[in-house]
N, C-alpha and C. Protein backbone atom coordinates (compact mmCIF):
# COMPACT_ATOMS: atom_id res chain seq x y z
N UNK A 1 -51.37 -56.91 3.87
CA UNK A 1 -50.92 -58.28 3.96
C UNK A 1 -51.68 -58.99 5.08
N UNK A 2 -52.16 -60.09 5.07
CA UNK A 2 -53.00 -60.79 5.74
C UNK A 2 -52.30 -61.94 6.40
N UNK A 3 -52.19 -61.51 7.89
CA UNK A 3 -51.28 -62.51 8.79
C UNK A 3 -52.03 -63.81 8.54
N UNK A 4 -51.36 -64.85 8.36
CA UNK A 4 -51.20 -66.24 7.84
C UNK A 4 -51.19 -67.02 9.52
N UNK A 5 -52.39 -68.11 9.79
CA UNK A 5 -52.59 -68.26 11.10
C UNK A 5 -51.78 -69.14 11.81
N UNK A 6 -50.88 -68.92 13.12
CA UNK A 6 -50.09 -70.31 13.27
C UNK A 6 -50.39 -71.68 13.81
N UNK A 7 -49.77 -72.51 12.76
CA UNK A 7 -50.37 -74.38 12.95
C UNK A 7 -49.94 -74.69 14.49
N UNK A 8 -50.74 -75.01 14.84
CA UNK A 8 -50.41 -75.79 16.16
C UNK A 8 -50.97 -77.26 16.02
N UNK A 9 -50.16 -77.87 15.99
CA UNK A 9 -50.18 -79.30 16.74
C UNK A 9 -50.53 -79.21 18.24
N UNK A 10 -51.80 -80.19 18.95
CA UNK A 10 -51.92 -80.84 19.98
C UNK A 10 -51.90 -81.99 20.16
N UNK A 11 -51.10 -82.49 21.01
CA UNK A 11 -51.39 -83.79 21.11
C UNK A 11 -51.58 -84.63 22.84
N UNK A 12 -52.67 -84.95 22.87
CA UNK A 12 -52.80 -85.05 24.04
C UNK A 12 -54.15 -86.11 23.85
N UNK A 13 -53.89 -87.02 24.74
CA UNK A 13 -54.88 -88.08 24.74
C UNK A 13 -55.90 -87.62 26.25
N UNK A 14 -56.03 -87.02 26.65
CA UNK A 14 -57.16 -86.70 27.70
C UNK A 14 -57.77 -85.49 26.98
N UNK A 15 -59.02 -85.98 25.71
CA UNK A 15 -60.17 -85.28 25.21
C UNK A 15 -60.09 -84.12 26.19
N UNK A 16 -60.58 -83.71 27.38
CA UNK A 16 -60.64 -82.58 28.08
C UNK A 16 -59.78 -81.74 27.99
N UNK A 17 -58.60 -82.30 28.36
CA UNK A 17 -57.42 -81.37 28.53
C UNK A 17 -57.16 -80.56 27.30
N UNK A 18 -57.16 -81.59 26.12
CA UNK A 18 -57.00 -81.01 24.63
C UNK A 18 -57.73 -79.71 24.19
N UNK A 19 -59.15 -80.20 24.13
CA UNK A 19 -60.73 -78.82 24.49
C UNK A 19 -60.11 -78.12 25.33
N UNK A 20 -59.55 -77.87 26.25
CA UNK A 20 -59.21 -76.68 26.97
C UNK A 20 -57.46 -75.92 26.49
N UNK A 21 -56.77 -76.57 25.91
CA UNK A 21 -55.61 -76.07 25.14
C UNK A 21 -56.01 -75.30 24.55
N UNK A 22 -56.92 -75.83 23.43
CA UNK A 22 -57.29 -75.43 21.53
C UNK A 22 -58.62 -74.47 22.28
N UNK A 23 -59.41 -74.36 23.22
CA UNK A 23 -60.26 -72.88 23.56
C UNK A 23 -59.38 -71.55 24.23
N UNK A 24 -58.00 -72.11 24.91
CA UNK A 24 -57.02 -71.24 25.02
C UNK A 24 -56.45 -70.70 24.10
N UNK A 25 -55.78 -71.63 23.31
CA UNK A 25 -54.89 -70.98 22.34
C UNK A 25 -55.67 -70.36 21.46
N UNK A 26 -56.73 -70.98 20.99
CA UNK A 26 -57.88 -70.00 19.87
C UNK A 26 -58.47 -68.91 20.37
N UNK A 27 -58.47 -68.44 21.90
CA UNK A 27 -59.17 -67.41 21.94
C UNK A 27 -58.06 -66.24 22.46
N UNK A 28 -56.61 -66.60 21.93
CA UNK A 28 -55.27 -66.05 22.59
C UNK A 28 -54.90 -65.30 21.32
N UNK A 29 -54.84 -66.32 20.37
CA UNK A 29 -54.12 -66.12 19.04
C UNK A 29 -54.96 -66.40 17.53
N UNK A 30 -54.39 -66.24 16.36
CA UNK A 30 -54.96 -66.55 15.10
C UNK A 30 -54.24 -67.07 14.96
N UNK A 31 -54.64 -68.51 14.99
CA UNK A 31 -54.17 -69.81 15.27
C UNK A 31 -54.92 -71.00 14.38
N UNK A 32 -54.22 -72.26 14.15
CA UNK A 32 -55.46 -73.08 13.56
C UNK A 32 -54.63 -74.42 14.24
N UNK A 33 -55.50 -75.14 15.29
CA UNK A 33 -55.12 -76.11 15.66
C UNK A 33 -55.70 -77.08 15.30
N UNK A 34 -54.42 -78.65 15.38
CA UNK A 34 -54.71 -79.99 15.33
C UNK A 34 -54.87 -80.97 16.14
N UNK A 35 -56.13 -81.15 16.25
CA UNK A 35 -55.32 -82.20 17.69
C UNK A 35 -55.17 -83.35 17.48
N UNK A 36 -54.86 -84.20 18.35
CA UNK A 36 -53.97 -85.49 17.94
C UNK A 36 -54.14 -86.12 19.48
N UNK A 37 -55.13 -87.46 19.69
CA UNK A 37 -54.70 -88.17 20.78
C UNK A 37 -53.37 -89.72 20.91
N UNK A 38 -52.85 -89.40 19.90
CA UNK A 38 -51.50 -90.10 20.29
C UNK A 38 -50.42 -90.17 19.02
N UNK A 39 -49.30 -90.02 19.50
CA UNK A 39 -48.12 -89.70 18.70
C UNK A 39 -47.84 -90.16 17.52
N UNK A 40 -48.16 -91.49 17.18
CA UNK A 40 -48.68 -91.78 16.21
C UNK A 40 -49.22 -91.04 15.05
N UNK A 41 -50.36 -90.39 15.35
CA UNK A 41 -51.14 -90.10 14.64
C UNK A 41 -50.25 -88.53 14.36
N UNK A 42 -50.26 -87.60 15.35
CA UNK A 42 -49.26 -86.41 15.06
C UNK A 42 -48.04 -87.10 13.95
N UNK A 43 -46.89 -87.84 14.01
CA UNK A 43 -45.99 -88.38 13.29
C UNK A 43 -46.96 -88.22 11.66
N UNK A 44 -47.77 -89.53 11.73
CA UNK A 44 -48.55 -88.98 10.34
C UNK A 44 -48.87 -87.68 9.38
N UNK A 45 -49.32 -86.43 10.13
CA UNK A 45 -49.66 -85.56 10.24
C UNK A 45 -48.73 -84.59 9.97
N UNK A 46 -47.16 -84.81 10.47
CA UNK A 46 -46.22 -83.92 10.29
C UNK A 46 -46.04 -82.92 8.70
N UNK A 47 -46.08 -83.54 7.86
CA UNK A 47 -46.42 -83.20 6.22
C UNK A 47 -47.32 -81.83 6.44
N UNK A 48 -47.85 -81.74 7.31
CA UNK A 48 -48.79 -80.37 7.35
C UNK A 48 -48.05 -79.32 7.65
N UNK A 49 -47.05 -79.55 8.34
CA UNK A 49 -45.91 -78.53 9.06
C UNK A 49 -46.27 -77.44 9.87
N UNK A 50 -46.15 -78.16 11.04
CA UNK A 50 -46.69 -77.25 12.20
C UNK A 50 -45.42 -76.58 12.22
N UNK A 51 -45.76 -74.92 13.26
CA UNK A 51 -45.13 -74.45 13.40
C UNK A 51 -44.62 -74.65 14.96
N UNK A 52 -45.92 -75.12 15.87
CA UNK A 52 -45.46 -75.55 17.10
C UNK A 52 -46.20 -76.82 17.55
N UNK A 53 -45.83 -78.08 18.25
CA UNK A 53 -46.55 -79.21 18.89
C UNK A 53 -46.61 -78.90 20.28
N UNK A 54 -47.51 -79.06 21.25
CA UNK A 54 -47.56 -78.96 22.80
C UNK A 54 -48.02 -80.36 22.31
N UNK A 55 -47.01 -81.23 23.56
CA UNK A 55 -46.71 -82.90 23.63
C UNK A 55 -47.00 -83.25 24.76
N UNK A 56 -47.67 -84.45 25.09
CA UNK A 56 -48.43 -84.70 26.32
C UNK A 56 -47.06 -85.82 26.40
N UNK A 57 -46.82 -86.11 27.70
CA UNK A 57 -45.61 -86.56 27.79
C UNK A 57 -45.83 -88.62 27.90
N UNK A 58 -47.20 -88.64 28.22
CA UNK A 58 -47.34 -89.71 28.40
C UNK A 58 -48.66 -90.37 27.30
N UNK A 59 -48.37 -91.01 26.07
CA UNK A 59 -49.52 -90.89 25.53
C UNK A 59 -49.82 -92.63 24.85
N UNK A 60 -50.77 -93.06 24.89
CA UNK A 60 -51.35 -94.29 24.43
C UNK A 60 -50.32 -95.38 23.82
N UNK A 61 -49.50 -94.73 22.88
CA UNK A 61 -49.04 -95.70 21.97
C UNK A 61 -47.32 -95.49 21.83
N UNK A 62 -46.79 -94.77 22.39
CA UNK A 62 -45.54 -94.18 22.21
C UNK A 62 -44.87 -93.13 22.94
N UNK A 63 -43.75 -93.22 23.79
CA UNK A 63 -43.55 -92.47 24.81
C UNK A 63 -43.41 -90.53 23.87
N UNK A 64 -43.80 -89.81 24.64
CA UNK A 64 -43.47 -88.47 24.02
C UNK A 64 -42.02 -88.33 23.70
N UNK A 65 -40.89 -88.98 24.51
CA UNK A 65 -39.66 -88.84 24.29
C UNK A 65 -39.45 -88.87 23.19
N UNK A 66 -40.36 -90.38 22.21
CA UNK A 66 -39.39 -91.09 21.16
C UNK A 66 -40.54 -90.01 20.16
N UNK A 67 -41.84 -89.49 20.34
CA UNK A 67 -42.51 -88.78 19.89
C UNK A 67 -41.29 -87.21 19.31
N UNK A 68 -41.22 -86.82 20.38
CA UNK A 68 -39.60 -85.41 20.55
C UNK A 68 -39.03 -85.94 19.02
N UNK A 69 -38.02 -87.16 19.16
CA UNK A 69 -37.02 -87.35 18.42
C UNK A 69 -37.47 -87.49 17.29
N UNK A 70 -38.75 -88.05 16.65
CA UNK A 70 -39.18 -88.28 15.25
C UNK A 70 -39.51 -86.83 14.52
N UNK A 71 -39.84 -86.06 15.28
CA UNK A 71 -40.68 -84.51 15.44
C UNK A 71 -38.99 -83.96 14.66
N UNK A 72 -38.04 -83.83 15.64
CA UNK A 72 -36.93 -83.20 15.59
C UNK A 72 -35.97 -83.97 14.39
N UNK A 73 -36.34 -85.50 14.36
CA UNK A 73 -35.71 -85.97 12.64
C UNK A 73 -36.49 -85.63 11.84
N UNK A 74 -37.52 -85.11 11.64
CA UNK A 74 -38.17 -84.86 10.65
C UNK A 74 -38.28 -83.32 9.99
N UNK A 75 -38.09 -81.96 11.07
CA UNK A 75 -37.65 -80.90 10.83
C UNK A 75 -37.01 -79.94 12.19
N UNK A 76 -35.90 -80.09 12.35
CA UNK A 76 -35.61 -79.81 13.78
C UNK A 76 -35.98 -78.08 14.47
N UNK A 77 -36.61 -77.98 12.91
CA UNK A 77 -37.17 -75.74 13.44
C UNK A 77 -38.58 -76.27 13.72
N UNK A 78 -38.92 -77.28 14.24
CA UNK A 78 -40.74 -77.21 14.67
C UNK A 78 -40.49 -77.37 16.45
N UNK A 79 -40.81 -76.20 16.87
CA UNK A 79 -40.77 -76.43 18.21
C UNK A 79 -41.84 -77.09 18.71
N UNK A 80 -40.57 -77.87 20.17
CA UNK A 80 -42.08 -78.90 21.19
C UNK A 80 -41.90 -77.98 22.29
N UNK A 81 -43.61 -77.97 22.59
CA UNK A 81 -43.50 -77.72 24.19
C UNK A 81 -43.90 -79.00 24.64
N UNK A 82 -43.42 -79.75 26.01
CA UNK A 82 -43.94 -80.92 26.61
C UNK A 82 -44.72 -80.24 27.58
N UNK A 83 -46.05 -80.86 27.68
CA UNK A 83 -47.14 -80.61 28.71
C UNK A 83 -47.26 -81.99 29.48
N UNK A 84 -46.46 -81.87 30.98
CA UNK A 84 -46.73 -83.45 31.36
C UNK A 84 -47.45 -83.29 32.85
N UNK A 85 -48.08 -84.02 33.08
CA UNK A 85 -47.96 -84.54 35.15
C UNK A 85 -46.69 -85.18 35.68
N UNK A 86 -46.16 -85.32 34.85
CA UNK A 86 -44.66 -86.06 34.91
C UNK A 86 -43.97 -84.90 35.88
N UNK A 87 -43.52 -85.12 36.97
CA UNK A 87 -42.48 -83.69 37.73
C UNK A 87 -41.49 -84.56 37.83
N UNK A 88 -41.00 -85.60 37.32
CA UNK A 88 -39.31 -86.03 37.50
C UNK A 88 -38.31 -84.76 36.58
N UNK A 89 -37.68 -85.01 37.60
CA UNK A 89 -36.13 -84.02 37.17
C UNK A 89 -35.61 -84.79 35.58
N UNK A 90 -35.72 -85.88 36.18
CA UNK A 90 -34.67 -86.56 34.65
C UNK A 90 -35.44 -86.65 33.69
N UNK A 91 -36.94 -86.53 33.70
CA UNK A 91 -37.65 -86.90 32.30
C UNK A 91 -37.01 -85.34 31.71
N UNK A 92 -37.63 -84.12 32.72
CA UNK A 92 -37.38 -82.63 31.84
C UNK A 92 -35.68 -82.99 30.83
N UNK A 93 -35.02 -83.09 31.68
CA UNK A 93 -33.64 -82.83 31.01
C UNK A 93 -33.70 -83.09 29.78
N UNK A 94 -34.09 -85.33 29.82
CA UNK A 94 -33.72 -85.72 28.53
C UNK A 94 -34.63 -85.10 27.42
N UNK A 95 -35.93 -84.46 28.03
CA UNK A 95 -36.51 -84.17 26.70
C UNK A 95 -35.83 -82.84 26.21
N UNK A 96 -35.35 -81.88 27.34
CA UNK A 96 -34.72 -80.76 26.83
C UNK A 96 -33.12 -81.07 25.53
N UNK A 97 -32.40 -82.77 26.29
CA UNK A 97 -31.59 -82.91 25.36
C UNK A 97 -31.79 -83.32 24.17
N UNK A 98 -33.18 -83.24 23.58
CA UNK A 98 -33.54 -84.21 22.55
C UNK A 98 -34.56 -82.38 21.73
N UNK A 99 -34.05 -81.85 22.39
CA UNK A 99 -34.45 -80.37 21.57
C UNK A 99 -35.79 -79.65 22.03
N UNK A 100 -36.59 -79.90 23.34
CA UNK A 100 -37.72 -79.60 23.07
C UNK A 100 -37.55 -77.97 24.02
N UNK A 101 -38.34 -77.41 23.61
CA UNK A 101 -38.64 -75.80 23.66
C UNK A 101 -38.42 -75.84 25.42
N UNK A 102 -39.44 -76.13 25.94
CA UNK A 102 -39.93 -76.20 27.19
C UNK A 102 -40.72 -77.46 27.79
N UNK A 103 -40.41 -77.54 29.08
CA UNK A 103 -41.23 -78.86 29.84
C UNK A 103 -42.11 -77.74 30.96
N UNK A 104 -43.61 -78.01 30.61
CA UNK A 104 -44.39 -77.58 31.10
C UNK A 104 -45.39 -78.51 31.99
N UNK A 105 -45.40 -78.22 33.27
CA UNK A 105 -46.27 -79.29 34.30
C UNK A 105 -47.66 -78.77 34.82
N UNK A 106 -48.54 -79.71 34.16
CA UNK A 106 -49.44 -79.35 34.13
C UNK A 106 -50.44 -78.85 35.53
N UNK A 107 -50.54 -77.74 35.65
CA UNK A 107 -51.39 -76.99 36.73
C UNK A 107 -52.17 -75.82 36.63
N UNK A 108 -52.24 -75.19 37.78
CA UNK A 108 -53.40 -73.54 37.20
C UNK A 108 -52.37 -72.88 36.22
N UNK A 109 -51.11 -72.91 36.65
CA UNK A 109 -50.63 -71.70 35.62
C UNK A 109 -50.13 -72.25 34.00
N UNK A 110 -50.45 -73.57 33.54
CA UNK A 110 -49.55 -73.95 32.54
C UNK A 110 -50.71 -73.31 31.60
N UNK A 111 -51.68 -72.77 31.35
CA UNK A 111 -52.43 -71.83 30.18
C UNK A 111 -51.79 -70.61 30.07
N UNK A 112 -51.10 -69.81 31.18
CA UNK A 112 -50.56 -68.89 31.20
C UNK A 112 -48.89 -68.82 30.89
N UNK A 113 -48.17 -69.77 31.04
CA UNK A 113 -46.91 -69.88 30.43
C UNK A 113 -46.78 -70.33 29.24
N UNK A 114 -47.85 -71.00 28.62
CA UNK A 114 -47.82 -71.87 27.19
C UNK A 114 -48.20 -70.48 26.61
N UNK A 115 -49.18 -69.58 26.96
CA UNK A 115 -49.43 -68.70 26.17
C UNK A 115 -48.28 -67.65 26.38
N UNK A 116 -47.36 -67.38 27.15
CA UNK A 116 -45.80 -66.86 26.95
C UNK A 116 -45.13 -67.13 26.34
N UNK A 117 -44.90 -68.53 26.27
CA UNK A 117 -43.65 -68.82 25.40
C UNK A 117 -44.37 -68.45 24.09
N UNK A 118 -45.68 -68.88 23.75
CA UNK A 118 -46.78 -69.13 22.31
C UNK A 118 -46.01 -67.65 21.80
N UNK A 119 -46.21 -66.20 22.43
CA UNK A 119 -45.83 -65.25 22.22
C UNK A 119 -44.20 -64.85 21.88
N UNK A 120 -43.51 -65.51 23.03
CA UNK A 120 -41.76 -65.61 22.24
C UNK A 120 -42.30 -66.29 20.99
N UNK A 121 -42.25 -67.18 20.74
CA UNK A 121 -42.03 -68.12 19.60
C UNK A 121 -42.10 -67.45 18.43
N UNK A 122 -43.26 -66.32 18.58
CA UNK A 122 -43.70 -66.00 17.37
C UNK A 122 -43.32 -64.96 16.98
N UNK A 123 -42.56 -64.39 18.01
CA UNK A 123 -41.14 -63.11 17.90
C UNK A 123 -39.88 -63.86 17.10
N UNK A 124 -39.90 -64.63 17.99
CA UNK A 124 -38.46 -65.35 17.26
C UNK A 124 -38.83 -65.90 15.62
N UNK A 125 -40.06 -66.40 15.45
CA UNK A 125 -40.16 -66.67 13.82
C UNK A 125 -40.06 -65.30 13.21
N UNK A 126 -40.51 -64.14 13.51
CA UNK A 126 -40.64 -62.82 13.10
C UNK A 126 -39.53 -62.73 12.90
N UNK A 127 -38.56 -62.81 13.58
CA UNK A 127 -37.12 -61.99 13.76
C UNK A 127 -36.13 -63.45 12.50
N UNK A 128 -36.23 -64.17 12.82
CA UNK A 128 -36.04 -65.29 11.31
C UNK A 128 -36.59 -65.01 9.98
N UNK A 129 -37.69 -64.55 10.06
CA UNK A 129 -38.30 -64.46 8.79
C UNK A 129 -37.41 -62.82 8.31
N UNK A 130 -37.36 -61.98 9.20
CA UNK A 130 -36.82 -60.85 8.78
C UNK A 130 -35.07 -60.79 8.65
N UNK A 131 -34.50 -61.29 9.34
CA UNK A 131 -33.17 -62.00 8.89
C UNK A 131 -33.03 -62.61 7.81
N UNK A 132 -34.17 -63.46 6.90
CA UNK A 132 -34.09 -64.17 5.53
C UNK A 132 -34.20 -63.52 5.01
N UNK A 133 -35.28 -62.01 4.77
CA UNK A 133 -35.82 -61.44 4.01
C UNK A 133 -34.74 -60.23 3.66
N UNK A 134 -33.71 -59.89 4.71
CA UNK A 134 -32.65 -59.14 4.40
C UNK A 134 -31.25 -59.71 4.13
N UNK A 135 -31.24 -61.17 4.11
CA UNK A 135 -30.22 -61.58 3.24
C UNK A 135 -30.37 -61.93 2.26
N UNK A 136 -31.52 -62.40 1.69
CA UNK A 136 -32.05 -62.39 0.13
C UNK A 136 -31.88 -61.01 -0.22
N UNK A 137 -32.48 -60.11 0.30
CA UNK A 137 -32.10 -58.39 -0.61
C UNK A 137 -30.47 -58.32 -0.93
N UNK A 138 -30.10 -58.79 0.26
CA UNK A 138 -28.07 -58.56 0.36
C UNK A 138 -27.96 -58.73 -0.78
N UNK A 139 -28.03 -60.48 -0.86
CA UNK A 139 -27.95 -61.20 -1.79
C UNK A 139 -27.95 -60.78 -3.56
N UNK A 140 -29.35 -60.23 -3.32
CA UNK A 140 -29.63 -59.31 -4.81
C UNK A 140 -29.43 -58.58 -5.55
């Protein structure tokens, strides 16, 4: 069986920063990333069905917040990580109350925690996918 690669959504309007996500995550995982410099354009894009978005918290055309909530009305199992410069206390919360995975601030170590959680995440789809796959047998 031939592992099937996971979609990542990027979205991040600083070209650099993005190139250095998608050379992380591609040289971490079998992965196939999108990138996206503003929320907008990710929203469009959703129909592809990522399995995870890393959300730049501050982006051109639309706050990441209201970015979160369209993400989460549209399929609330697509996890966000927020990647911001933002260090206010109250931005993390509300985005945590609006469903997002993790608020990650961008510094030396945020390649190394994005690629942690990248690794939960993909335990926890494992452990979902194998929970479906043994209640369909139940089922049968």
């Amino acid at each position: 069986m031939q592992i099937k690669p996971l979609k990542i959504f990027t979205v991040e309007d600083n070209s650099f920063y993005a190139a250095l996500l998608e050379y992380h995550l591609k040289s971490n995982f079998n992965c196939e990333i999108h990138k996206f410099d503003s929320g907008s354009r990710c929203l469009e894009h959703l129909h592809l069905q990522p399995s995870i978005i890393t959300l730049d918290y501050h982006l051109p055309d639309i706050s990441g917040l209201e970015v979160l909530r369209k993400i989460k009305a549209h399929n609330i199992d697509i996890t966000v990580i927020v990647i911001s410069g933002q260090e206010e206390m109250e931005t993390a919360v509300a985005l945590f109350r609006e469903g997002a995975y993790d608020y990650l601030i961008k510094d030396e170590d945020t390649n190394d925690r994005l690629w942690q959680h990248i690794l939960n995440i993909k335990e926890i789809m494992k452990l979902k996918q194998q929970i479906k796959e043994l209640r369909e047998a139940r089922d049968f």
